[in-house]
PDB file of N, CA and C in Angstrom:
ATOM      1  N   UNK A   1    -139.716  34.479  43.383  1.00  0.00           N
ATOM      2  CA  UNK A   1    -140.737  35.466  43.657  1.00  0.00           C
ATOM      3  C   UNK A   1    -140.729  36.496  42.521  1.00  0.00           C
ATOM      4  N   UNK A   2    -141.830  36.856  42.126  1.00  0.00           N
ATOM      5  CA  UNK A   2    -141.856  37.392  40.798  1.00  0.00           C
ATOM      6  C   UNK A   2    -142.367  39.392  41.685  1.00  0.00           C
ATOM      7  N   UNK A   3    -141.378  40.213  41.100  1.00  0.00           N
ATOM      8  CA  UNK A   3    -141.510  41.637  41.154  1.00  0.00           C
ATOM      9  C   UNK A   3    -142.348  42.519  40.406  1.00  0.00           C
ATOM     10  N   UNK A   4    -143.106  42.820  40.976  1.00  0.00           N
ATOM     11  CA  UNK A   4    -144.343  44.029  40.524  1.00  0.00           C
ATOM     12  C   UNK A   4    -144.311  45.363  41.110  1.00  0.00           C
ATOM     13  N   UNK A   5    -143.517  46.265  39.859  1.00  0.00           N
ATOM     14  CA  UNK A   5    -143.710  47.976  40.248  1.00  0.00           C
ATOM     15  C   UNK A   5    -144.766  48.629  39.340  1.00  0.00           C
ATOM     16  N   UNK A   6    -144.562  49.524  40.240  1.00  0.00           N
ATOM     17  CA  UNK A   6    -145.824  50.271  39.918  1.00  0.00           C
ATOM     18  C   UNK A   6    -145.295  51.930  39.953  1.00  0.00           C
ATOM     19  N   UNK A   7    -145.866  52.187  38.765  1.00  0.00           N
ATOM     20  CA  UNK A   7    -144.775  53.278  38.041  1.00  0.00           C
ATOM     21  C   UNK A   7    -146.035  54.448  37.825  1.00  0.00           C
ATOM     22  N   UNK A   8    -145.675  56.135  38.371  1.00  0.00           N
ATOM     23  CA  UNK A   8    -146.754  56.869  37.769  1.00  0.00           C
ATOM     24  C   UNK A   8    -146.882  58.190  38.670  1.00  0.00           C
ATOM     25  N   UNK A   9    -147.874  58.669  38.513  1.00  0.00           N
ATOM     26  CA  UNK A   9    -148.244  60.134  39.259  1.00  0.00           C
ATOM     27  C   UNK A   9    -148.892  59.930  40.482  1.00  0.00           C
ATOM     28  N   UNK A  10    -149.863  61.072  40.722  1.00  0.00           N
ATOM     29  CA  UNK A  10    -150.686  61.198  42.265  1.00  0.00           C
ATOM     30  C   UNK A  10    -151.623  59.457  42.398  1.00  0.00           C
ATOM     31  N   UNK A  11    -151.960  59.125  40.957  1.00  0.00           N
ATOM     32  CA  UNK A  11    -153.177  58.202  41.395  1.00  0.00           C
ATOM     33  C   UNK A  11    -152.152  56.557  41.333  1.00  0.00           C
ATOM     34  N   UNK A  12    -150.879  57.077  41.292  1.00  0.00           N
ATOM     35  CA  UNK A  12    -150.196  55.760  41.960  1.00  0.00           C
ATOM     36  C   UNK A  12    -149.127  55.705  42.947  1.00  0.00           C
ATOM     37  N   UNK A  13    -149.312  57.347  43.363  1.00  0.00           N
ATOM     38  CA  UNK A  13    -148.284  57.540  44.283  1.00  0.00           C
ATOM     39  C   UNK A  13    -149.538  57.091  45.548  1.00  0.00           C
ATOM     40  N   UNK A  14    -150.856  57.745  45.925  1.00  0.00           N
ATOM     41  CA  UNK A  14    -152.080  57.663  46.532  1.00  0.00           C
ATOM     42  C   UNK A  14    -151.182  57.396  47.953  1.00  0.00           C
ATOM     43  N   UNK A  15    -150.209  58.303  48.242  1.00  0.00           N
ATOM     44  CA  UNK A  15    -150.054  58.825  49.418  1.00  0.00           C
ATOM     45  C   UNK A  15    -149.154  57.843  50.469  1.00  0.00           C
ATOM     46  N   UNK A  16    -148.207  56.881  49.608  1.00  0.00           N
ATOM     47  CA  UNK A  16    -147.524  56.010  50.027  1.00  0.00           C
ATOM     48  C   UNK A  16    -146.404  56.506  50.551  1.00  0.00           C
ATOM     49  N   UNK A  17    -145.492  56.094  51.977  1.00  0.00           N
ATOM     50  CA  UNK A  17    -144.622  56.172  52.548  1.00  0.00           C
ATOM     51  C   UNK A  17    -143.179  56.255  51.977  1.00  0.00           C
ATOM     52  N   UNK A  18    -143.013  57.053  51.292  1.00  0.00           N
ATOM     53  CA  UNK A  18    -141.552  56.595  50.728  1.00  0.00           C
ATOM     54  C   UNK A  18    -140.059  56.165  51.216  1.00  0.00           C
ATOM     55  N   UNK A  19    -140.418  56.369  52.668  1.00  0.00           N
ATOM     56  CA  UNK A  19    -139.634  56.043  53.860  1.00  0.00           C
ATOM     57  C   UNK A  19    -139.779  54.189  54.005  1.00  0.00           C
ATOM     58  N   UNK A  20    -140.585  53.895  53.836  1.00  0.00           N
ATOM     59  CA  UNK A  20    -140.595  52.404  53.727  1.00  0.00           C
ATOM     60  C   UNK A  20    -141.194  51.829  51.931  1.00  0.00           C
ATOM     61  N   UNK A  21    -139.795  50.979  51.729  1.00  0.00           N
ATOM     62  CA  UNK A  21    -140.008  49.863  50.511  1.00  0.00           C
ATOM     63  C   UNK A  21    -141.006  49.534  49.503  1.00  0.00           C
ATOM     64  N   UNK A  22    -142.137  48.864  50.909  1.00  0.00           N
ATOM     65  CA  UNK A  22    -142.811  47.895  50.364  1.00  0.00           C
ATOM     66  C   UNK A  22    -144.281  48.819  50.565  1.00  0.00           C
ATOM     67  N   UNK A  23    -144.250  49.825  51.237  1.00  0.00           N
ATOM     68  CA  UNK A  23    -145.543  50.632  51.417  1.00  0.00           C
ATOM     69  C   UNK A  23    -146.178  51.144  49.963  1.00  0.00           C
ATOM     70  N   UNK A  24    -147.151  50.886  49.896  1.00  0.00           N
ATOM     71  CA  UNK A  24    -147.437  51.012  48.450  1.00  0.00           C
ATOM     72  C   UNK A  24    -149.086  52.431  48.469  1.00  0.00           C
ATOM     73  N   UNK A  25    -149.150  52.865  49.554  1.00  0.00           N
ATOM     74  CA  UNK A  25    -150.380  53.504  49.632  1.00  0.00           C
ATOM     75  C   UNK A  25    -151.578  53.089  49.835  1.00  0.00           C
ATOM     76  N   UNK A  26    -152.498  54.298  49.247  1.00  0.00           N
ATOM     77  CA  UNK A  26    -154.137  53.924  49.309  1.00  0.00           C
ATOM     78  C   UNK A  26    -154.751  53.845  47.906  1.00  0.00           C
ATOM     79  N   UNK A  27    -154.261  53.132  47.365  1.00  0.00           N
ATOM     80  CA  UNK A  27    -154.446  53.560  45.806  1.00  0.00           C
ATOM     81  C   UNK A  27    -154.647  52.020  45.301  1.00  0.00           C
ATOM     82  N   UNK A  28    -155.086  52.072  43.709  1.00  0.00           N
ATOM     83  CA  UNK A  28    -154.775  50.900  43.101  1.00  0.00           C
ATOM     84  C   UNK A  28    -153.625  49.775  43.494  1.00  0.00           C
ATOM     85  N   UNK A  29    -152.436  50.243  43.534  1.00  0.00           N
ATOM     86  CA  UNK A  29    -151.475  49.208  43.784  1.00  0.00           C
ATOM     87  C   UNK A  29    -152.116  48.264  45.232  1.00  0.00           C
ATOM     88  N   UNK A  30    -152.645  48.847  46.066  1.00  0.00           N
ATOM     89  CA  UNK A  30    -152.655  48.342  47.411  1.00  0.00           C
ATOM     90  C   UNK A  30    -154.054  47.223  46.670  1.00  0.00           C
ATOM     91  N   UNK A  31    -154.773  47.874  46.083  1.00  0.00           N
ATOM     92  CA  UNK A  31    -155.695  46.703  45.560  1.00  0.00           C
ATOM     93  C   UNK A  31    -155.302  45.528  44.854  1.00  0.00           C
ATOM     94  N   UNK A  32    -154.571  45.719  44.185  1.00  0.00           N
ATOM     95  CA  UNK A  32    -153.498  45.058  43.011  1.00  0.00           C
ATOM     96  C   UNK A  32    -152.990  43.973  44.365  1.00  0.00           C
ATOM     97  N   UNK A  33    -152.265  44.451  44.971  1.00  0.00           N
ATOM     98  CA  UNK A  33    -151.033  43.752  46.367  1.00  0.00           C
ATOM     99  C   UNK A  33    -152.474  42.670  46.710  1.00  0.00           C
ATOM    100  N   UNK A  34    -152.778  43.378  47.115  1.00  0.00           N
ATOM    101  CA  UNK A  34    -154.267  42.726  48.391  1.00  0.00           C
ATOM    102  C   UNK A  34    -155.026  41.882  47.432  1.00  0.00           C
ATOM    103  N   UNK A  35    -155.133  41.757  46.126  1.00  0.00           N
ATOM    104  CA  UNK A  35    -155.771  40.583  44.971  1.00  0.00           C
ATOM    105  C   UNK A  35    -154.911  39.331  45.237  1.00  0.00           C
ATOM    106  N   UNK A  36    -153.462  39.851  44.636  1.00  0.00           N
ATOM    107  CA  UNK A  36    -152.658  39.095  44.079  1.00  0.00           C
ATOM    108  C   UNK A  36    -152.163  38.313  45.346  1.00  0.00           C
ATOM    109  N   UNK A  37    -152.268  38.588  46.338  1.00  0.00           N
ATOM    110  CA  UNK A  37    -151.650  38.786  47.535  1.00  0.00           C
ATOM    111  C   UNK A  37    -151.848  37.170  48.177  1.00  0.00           C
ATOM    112  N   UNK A  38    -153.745  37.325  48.205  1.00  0.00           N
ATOM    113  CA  UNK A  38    -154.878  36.449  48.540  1.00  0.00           C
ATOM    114  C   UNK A  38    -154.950  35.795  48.061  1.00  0.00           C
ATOM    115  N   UNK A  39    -154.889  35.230  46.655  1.00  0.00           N
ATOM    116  CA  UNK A  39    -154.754  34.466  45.464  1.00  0.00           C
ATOM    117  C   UNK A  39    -153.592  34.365  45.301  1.00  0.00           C
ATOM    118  N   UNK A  40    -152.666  34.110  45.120  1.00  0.00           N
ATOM    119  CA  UNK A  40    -151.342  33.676  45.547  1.00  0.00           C
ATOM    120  C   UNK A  40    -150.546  33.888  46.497  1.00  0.00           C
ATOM    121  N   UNK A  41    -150.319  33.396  48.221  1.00  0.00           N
ATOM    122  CA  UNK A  41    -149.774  34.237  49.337  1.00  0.00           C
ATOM    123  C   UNK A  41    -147.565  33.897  48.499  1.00  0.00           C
ATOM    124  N   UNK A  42    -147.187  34.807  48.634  1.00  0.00           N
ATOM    125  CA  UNK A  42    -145.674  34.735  48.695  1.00  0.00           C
ATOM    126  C   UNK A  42    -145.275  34.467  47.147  1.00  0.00           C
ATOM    127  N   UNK A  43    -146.243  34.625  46.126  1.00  0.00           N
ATOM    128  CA  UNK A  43    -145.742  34.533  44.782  1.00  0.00           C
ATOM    129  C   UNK A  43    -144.800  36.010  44.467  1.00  0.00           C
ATOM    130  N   UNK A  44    -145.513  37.601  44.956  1.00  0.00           N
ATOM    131  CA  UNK A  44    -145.053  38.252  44.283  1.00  0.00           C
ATOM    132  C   UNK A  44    -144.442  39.507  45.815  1.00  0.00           C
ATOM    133  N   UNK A  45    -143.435  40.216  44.844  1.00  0.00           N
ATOM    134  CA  UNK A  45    -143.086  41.771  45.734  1.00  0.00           C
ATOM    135  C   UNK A  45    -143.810  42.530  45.272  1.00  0.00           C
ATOM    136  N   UNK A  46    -143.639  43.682  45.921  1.00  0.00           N
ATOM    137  CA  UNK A  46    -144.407  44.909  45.128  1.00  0.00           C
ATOM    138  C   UNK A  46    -143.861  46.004  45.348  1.00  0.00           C
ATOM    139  N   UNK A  47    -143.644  47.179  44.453  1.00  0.00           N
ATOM    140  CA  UNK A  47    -142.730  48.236  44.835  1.00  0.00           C
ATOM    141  C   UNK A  47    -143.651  49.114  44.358  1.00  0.00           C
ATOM    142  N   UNK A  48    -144.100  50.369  44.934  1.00  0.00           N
ATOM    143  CA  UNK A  48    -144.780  51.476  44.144  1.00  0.00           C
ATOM    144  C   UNK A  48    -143.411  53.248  43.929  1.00  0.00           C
ATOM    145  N   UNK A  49    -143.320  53.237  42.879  1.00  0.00           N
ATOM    146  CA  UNK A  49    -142.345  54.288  42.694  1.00  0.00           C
ATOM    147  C   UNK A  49    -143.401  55.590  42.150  1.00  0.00           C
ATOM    148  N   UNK A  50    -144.490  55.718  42.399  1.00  0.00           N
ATOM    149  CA  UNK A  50    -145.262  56.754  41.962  1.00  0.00           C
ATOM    150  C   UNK A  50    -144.923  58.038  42.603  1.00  0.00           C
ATOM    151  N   UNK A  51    -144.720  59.349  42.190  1.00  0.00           N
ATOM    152  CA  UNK A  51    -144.743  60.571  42.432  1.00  0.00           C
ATOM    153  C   UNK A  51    -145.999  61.385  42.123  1.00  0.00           C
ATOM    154  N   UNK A  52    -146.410  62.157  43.276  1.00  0.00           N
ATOM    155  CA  UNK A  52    -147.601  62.673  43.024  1.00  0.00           C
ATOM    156  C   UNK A  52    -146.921  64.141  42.158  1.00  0.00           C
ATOM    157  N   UNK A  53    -148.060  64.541  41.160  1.00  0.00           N
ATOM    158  CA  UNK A  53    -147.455  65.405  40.494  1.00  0.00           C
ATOM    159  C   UNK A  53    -146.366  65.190  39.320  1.00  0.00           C
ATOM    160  N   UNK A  54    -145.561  64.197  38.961  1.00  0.00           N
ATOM    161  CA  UNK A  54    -145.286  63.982  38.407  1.00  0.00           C
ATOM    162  C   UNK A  54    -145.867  63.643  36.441  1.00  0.00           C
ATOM    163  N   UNK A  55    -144.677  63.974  35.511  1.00  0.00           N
ATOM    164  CA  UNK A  55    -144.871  64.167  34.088  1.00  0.00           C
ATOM    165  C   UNK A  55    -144.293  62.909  33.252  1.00  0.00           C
ATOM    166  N   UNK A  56    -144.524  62.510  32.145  1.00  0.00           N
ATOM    167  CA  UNK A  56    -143.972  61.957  31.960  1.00  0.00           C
ATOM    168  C   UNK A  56    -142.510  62.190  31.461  1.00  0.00           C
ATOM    169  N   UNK A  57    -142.026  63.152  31.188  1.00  0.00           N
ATOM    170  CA  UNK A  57    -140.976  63.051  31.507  1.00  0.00           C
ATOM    171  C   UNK A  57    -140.421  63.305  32.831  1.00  0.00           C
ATOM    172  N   UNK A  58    -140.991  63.497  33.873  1.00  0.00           N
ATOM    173  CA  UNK A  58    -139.885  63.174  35.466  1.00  0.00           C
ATOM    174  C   UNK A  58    -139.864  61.747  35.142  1.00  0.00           C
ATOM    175  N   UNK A  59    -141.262  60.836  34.671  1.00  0.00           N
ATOM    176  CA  UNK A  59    -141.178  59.328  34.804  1.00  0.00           C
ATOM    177  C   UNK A  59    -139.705  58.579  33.797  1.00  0.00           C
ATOM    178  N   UNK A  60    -139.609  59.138  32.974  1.00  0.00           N
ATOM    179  CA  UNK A  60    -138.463  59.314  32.053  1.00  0.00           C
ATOM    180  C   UNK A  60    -137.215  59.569  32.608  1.00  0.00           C
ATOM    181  N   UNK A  61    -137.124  60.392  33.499  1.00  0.00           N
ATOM    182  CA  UNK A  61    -135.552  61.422  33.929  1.00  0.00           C
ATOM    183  C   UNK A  61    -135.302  60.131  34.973  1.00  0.00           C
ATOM    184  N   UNK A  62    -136.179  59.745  36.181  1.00  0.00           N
ATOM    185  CA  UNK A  62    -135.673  58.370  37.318  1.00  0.00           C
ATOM    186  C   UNK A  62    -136.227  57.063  36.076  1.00  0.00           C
ATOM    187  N   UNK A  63    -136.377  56.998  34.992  1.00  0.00           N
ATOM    188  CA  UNK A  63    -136.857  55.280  34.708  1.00  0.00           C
ATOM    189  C   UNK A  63    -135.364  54.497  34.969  1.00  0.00           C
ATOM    190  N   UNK A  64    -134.072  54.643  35.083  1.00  0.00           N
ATOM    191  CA  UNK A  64    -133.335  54.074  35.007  1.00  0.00           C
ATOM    192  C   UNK A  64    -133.316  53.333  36.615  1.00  0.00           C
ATOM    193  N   UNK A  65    -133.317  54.371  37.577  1.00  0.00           N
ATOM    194  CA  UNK A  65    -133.275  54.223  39.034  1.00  0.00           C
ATOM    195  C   UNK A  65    -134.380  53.322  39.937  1.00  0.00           C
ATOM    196  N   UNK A  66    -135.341  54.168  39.005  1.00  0.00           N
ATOM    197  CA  UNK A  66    -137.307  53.599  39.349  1.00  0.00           C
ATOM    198  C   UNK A  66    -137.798  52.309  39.301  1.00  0.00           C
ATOM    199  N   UNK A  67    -137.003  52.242  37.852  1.00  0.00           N
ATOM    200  CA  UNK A  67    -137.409  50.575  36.947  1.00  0.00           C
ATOM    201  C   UNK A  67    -136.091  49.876  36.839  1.00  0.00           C
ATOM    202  N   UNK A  68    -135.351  50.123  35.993  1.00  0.00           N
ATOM    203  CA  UNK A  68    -134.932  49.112  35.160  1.00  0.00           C
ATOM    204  C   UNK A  68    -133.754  48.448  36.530  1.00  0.00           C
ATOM    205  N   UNK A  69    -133.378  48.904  37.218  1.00  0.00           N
ATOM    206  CA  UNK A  69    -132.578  49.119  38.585  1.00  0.00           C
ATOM    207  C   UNK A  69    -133.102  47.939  39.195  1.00  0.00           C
ATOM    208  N   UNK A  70    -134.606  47.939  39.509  1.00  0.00           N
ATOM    209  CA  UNK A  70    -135.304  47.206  40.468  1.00  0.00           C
ATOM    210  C   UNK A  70    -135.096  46.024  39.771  1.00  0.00           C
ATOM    211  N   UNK A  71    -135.098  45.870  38.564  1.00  0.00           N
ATOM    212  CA  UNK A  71    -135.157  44.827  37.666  1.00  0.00           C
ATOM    213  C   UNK A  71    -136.653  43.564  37.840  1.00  0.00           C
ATOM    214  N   UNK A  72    -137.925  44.483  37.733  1.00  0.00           N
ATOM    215  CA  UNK A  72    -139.204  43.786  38.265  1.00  0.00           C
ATOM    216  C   UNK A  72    -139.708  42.817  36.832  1.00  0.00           C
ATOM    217  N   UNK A  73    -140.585  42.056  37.031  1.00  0.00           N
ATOM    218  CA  UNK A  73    -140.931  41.117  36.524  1.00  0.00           C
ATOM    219  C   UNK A  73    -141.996  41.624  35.626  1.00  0.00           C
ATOM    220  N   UNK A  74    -142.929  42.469  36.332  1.00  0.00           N
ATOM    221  CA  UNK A  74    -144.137  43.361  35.622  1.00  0.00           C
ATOM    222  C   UNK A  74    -143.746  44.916  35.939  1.00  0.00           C
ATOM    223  N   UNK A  75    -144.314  45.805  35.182  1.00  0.00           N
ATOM    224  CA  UNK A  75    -144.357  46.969  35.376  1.00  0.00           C
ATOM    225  C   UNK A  75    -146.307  47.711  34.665  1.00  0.00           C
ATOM    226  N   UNK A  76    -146.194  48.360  35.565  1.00  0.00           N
ATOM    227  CA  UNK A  76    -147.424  48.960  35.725  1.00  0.00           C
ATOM    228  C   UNK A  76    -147.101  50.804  35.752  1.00  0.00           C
ATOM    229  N   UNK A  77    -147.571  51.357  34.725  1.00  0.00           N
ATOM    230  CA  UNK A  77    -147.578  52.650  34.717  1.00  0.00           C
ATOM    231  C   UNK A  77    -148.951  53.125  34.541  1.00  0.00           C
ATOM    232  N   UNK A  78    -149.540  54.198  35.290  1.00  0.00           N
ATOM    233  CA  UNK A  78    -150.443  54.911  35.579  1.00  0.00           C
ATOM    234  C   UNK A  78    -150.376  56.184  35.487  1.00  0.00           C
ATOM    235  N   UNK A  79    -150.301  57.263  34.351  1.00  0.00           N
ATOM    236  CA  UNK A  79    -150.258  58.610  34.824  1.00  0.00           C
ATOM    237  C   UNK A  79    -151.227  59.655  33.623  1.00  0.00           C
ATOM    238  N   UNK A  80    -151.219  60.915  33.987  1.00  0.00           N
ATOM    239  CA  UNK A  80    -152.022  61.562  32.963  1.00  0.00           C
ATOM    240  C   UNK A  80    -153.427  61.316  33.306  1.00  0.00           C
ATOM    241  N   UNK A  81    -153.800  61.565  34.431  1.00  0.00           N
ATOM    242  CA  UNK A  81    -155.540  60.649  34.714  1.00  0.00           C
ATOM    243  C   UNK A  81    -156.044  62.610  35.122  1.00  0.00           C
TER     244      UNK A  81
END
């Protein structure tokens, strides 16, 4: 199973549960999930680590924890919008 995070500010945090995993919000990622999802069922995970408000350097200060940790297959960053 191939891992897809999703890395960034408000427009990739879009109000996701951080209390649960795999909750990815109302945002792009959930479109992204819900494409990839339908068109391939059980190919991929998906993790959204977005902080609303966030700089690129906060994205910098957790990339070790955020990303490289998860050890995902794709990475997707979104911020500065």
């Amino acid at each position: 199973m191939q891992r897809i995070l999703f890395q960034g500010d408000s427009i990739t945090d879009a109000g996701r549960n951080r209390e649960n995993d795999r909750e990815t919000g109302r945002g792009y990622p959930t479109l992204v999930m819900g494409r990839l999802g339908y068109d391939e069922p059980g190919k991929y995970e998906f993790f959204n680590r977005g902080v609303s408000g966030n700089r690129v350097r906060d994205l910098k200060a957790r990339w070790q924890t955020d990303v490289f940790d998860q050890k995902p297959d794709w990475v997707s960053v979104l911020i500065g919008i």
